[in-house]
Each structure stands twice: as structure tokens, then as C-alpha cells.
C-alpha atoms as a PDB file:
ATOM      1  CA  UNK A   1      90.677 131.704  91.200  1.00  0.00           C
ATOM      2  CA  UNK A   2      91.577 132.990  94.799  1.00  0.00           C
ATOM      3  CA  UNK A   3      94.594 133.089  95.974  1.00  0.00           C
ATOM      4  CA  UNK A   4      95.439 133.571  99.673  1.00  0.00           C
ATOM      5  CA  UNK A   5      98.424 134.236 101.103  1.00  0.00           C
ATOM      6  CA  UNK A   6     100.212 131.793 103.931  1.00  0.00           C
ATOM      7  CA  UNK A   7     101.265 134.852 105.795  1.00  0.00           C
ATOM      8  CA  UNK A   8      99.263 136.412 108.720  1.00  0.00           C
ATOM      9  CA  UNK A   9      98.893 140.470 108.288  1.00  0.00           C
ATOM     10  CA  UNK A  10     101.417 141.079 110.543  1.00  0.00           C
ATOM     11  CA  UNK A  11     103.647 138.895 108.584  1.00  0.00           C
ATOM     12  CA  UNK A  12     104.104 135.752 110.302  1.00  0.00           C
ATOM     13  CA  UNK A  13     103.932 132.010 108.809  1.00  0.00           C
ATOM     14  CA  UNK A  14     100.244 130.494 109.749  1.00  0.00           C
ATOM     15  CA  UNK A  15     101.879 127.175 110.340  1.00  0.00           C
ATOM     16  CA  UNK A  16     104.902 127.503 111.759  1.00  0.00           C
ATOM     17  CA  UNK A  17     107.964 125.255 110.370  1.00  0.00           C
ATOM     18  CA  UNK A  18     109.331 124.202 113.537  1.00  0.00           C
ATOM     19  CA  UNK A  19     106.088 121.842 114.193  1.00  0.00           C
ATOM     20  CA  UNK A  20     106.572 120.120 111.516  1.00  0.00           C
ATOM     21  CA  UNK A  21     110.322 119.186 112.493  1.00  0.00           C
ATOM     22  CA  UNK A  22     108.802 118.094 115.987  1.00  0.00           C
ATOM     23  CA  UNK A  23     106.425 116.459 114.617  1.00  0.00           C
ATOM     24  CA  UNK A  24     108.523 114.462 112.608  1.00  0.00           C
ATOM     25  CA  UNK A  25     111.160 113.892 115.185  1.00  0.00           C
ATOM     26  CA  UNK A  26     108.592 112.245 117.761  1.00  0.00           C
ATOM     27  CA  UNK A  27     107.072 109.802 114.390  1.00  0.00           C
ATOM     28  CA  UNK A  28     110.977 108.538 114.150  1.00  0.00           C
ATOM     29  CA  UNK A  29     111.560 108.436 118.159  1.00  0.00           C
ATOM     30  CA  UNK A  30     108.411 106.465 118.158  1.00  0.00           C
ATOM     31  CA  UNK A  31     109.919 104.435 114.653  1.00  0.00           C
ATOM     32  CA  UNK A  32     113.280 103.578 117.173  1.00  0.00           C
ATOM     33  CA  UNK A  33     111.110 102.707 119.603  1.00  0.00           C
ATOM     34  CA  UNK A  34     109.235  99.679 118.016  1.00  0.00           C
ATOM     35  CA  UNK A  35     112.464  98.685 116.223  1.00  0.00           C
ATOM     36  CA  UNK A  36     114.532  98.706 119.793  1.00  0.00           C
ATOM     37  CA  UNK A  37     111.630  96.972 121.776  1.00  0.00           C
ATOM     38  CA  UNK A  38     109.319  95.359 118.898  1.00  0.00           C
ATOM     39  CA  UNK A  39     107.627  92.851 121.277  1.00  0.00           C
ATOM     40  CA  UNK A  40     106.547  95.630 123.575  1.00  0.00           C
ATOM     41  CA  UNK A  41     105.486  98.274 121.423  1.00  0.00           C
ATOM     42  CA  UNK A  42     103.622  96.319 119.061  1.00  0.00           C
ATOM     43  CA  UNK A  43     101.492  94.555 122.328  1.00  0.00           C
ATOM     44  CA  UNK A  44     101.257  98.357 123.889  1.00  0.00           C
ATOM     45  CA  UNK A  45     100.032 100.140 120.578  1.00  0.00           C
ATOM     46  CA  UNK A  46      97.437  97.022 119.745  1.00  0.00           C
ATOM     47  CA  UNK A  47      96.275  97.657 123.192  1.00  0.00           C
ATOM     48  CA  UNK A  48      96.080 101.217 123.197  1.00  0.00           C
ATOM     49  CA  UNK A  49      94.679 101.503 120.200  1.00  0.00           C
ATOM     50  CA  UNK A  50      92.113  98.662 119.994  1.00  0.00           C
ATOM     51  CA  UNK A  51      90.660 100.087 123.709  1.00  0.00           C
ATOM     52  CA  UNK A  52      90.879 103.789 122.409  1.00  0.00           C
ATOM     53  CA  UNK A  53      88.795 102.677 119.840  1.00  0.00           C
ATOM     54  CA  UNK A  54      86.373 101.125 121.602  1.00  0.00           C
ATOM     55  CA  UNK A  55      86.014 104.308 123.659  1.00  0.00           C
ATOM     56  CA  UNK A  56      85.731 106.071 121.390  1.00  0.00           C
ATOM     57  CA  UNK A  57      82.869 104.225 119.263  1.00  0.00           C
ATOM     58  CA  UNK A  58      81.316 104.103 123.382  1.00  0.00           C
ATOM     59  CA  UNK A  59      81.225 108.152 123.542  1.00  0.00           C
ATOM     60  CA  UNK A  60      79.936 108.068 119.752  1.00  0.00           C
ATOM     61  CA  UNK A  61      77.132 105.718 120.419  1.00  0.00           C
ATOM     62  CA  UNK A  62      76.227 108.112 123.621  1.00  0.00           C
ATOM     63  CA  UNK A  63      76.210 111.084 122.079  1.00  0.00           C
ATOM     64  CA  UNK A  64      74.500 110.573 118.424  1.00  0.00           C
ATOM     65  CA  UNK A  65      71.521 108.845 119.913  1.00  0.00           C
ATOM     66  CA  UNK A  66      70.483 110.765 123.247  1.00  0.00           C
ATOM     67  CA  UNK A  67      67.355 109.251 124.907  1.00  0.00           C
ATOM     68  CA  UNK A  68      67.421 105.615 123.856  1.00  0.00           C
ATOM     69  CA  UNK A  69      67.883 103.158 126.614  1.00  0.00           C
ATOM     70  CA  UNK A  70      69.337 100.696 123.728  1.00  0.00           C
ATOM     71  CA  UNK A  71      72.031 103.443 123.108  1.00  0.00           C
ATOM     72  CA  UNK A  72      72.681 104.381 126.338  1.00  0.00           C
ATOM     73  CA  UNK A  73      73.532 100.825 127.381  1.00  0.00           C
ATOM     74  CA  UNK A  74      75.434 100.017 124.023  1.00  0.00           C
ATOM     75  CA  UNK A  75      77.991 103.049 124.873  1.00  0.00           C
ATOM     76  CA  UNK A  76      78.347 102.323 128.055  1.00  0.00           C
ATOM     77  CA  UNK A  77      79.350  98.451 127.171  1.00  0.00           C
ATOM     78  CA  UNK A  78      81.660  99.792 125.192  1.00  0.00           C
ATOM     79  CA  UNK A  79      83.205 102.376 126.947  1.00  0.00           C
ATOM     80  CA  UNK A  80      83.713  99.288 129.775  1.00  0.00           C
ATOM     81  CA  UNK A  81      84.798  97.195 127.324  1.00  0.00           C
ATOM     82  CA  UNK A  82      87.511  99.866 125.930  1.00  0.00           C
ATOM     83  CA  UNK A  83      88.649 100.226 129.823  1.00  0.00           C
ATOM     84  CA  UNK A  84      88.953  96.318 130.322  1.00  0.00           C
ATOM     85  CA  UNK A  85      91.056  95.813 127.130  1.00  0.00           C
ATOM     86  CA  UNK A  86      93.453  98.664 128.426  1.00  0.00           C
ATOM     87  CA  UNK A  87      93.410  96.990 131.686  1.00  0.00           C
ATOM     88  CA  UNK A  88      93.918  93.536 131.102  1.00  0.00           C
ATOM     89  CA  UNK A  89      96.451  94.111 128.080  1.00  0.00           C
ATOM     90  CA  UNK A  90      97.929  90.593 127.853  1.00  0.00           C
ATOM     91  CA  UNK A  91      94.427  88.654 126.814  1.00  0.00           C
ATOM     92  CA  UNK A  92      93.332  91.312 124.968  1.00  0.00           C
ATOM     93  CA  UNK A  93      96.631  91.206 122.838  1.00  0.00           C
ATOM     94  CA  UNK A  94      96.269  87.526 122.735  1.00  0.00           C
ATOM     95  CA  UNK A  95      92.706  87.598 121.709  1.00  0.00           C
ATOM     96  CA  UNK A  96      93.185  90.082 118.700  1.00  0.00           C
ATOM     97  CA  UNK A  97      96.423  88.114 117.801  1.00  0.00           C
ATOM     98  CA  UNK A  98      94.293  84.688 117.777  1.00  0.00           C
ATOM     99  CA  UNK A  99      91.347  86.290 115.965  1.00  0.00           C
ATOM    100  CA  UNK A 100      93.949  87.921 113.486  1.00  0.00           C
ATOM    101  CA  UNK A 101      95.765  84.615 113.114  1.00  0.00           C
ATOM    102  CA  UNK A 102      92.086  82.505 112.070  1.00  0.00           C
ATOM    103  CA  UNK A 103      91.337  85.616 109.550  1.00  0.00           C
ATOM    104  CA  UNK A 104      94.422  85.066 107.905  1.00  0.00           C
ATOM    105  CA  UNK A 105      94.294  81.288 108.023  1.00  0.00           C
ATOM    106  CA  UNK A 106      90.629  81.073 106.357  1.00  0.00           C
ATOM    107  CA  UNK A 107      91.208  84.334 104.134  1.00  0.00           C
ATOM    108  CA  UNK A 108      94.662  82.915 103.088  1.00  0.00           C
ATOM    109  CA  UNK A 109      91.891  79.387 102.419  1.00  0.00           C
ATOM    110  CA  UNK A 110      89.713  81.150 100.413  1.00  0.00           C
ATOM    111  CA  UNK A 111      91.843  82.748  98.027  1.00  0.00           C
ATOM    112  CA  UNK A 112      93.636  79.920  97.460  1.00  0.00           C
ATOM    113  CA  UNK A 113      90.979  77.829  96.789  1.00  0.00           C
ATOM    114  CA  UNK A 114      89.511  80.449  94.781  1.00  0.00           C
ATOM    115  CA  UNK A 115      92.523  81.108  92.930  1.00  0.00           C
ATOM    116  CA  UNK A 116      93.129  77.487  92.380  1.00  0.00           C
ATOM    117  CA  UNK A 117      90.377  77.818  89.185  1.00  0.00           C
ATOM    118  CA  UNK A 118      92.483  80.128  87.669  1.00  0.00           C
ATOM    119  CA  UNK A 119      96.114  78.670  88.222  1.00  0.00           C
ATOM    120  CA  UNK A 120      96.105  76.585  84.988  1.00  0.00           C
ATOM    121  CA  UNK A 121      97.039  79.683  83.369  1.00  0.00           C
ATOM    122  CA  UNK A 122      99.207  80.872  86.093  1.00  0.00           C
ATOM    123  CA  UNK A 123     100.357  79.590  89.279  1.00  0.00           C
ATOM    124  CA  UNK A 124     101.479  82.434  90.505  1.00  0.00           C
ATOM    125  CA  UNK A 125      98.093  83.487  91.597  1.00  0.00           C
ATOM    126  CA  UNK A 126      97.549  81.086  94.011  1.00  0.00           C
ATOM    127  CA  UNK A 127     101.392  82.654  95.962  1.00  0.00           C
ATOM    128  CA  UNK A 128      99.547  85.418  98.243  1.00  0.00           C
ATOM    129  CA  UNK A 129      96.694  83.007  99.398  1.00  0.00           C
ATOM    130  CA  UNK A 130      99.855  80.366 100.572  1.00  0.00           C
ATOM    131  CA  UNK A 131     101.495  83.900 101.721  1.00  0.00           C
ATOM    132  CA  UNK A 132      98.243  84.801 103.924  1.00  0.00           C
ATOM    133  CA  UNK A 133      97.686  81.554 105.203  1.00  0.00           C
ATOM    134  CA  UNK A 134     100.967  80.845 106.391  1.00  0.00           C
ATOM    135  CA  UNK A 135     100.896  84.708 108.302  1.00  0.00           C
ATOM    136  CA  UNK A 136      98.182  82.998 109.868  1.00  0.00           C
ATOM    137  CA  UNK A 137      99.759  79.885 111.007  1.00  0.00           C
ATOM    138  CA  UNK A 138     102.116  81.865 112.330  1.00  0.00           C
ATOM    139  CA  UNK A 139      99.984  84.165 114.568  1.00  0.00           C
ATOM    140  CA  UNK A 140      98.336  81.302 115.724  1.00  0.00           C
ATOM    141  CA  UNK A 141     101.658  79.070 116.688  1.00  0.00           C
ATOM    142  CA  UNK A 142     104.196  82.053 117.088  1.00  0.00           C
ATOM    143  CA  UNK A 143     102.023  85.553 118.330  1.00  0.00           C
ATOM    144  CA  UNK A 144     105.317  87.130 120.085  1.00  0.00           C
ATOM    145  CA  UNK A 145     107.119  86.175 116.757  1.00  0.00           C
ATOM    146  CA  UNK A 146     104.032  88.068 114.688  1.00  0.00           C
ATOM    147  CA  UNK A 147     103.819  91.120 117.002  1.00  0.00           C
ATOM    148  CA  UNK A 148     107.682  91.767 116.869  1.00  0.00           C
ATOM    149  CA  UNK A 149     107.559  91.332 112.784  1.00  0.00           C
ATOM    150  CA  UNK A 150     104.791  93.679 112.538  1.00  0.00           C
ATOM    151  CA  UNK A 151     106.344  96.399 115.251  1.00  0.00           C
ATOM    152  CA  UNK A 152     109.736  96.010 113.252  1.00  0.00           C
ATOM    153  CA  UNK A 153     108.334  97.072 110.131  1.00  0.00           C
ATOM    154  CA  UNK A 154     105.785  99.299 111.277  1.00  0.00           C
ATOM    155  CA  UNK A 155     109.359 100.751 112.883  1.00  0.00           C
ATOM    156  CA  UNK A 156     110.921 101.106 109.375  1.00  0.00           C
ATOM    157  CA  UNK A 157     107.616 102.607 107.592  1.00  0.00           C
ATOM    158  CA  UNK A 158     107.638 105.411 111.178  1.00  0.00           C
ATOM    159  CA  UNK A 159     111.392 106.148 111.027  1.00  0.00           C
ATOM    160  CA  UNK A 160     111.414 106.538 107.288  1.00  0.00           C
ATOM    161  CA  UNK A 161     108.213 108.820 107.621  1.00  0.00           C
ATOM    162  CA  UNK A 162     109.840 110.644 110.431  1.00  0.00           C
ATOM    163  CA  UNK A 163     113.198 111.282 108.502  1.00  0.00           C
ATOM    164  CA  UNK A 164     110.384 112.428 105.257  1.00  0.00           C
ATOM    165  CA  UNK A 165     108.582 114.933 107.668  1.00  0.00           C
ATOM    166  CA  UNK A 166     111.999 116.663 109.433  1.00  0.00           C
ATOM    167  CA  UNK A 167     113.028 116.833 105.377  1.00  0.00           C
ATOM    168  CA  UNK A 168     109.802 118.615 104.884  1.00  0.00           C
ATOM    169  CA  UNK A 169     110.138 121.050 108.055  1.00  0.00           C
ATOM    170  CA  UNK A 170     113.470 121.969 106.776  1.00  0.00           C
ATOM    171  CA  UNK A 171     112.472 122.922 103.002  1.00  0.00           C
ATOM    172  CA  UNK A 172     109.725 124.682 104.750  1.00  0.00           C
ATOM    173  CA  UNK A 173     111.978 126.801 106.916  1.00  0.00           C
ATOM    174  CA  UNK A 174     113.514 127.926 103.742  1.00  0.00           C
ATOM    175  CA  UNK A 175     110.764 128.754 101.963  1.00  0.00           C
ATOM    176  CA  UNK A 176     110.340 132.729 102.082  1.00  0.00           C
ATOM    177  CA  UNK A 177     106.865 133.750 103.132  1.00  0.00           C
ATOM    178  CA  UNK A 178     106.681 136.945 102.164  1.00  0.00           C
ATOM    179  CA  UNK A 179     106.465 136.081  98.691  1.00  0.00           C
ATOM    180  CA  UNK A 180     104.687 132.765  98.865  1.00  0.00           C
ATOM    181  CA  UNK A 181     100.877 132.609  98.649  1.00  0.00           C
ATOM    182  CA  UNK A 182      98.625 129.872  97.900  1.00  0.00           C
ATOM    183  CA  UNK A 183      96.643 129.615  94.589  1.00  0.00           C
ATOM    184  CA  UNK A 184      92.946 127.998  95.226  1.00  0.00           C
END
């Protein structure tokens, strides 16, 4: 067993506490953001995200498998494809929304038709099928009404992570280094 201490030589913290609060101050500004403008943060973040990925898959594809023509043109598709979602932001929110909304609808199907076979014991079973499939109606009839649930609890979870990571930061800045190490 190692142990190494968190402290530099010259006897400074390696991660510095102050981060941490930051940190956790921008997660809940970010939380009071989607909770304050839940239509437009959810759309932007689907958007961003969903054509970051894309990207970023794009760049993979290009560099893992240098020299094939097949690879080449794969990245590049979706590197293009990445830009265009960012781009054109409104159908791409309303195409993930719509293919979202069917997933739920036929997984929320499936489980309740699977289910079904085992409700004579318990009915219960068959409640987060009806659950899934009516998130899916919803998406499909209601997507502004879907996109502001989800950016109003995905506001909750950020704040409430936020307000966990400034707690952390302070303990942190109380901890005294000098006598803290780490045991590996």
C-alpha cells in the first residue's frame, strides 16, 4: 500500500478548491437556465449536443481508419451532417423529438404487451409500458410540451448537482493539506 500525498513539494493543493466551487456554480447557472427558459434550452442542448456528437464520431471515423476511401467519406458525411443539424436546429429538434416520440410509443407497446402475460399476478407491471407509451404520445402530439418537461427536470437534477458540488468545494477548502494524503 502506497500512499501519496495531495500536496505538491512546495506545499500547494494539486487540485485547487476554488475549481470545484466554479465548477459547481456554472452546473447550477446552467440548472436556472433550463428551469427559466425550458423550451429553449432543452431545443439548444438537443441540438448542440446531437451535432457535437456527430462531429465528433466524423473526426473518430477519420482518424482510426487512415487510408480507406470508405472511411474517409463516412467521416466526412458525418462531420457535414453534425454541421447541418447545428445549422438547421429547428428540424433537427423536430426530427429527434418525432423519432423519440415513435421509440417511446412502440417501446411503451412492447412492454405492455409483453407484460400483459404476466399481469394475472400483478397488474402493476403492465403501469411503466402505459407510462412509456403515453411519453410517446405526447412527443408526438405535444414536442414543445416534452422538451420543456425534460429541460425542467434536467434543471432540478443540474441545480441540485450544482448546489452538491459548491458543498463539496467548500468542505474541500477546509480540509488541511498538510496533513492529508491519499492511501492507494
Amino acid at each position: 500500500m502506497s500512499q501519496y500525498p495531495i500536496v505538491t513539494s512546495t506545499g500547494q493543493r494539486r487540485f485547487p478548491w476554488w475549481t470545484l466551487l466554479i465548477t459547481g456554480v456554472l452546473v447550477a447557472a446552467v440548472g436556472v437556465g433550463f428551469l427559466i427558459w425550458p423550451f429553449f434550452a432543452a431545443s439548444w442542448m438537443l441540438v448542440v449536443l446531437f451535432g457535437s456528437a456527430l462531429i465528433a464520431n466524423g473526426l473518430a471515423v477519420l482518424t482510426r481508419s487512415a487510408g480507406s476511401s470508405a472511411a474517409l467519406i463516412g467521416g466526412l458525411v458525418l462531420i457535414a451532417a453534425g454541421v447541418l443539424a447545428i445549422v438547421f436546429s429547428d428540424l433537427t429538434v423536430g426530427a429527434i423529438v418525432a423519432f423519440v416520440g415513435v421509440a417511446l410509443v412502440v417501446f411503451g407497446v412492447l412492454w405492455i404487451a409483453i407484460s400483459a402475460r404476466f399481469a394475472g399476478r400483478s397488474p402493476v407491471i403492465l403501469v411503466p409500458g402505459v407510462l412509456i407509451l403515453v411519453g410517446g404520445i405526447v412527443a408526438l402530439a405535444w414536442p414543445g410540451i416534452a422538451l420543456a418537461v425534460i429541460a425542467v427536470i434536467g434543471g432540478i437534477c443540474l441545480v441540485l448537482l450544482g448546489a452538491l458540488i459548491i458543498w463539496t468545494a467548500n468542505r474541500l477548502r477546509r480540509v488541511d493539506v498538510s496533513a492529508t494524503t491519499i492511501v492507494i
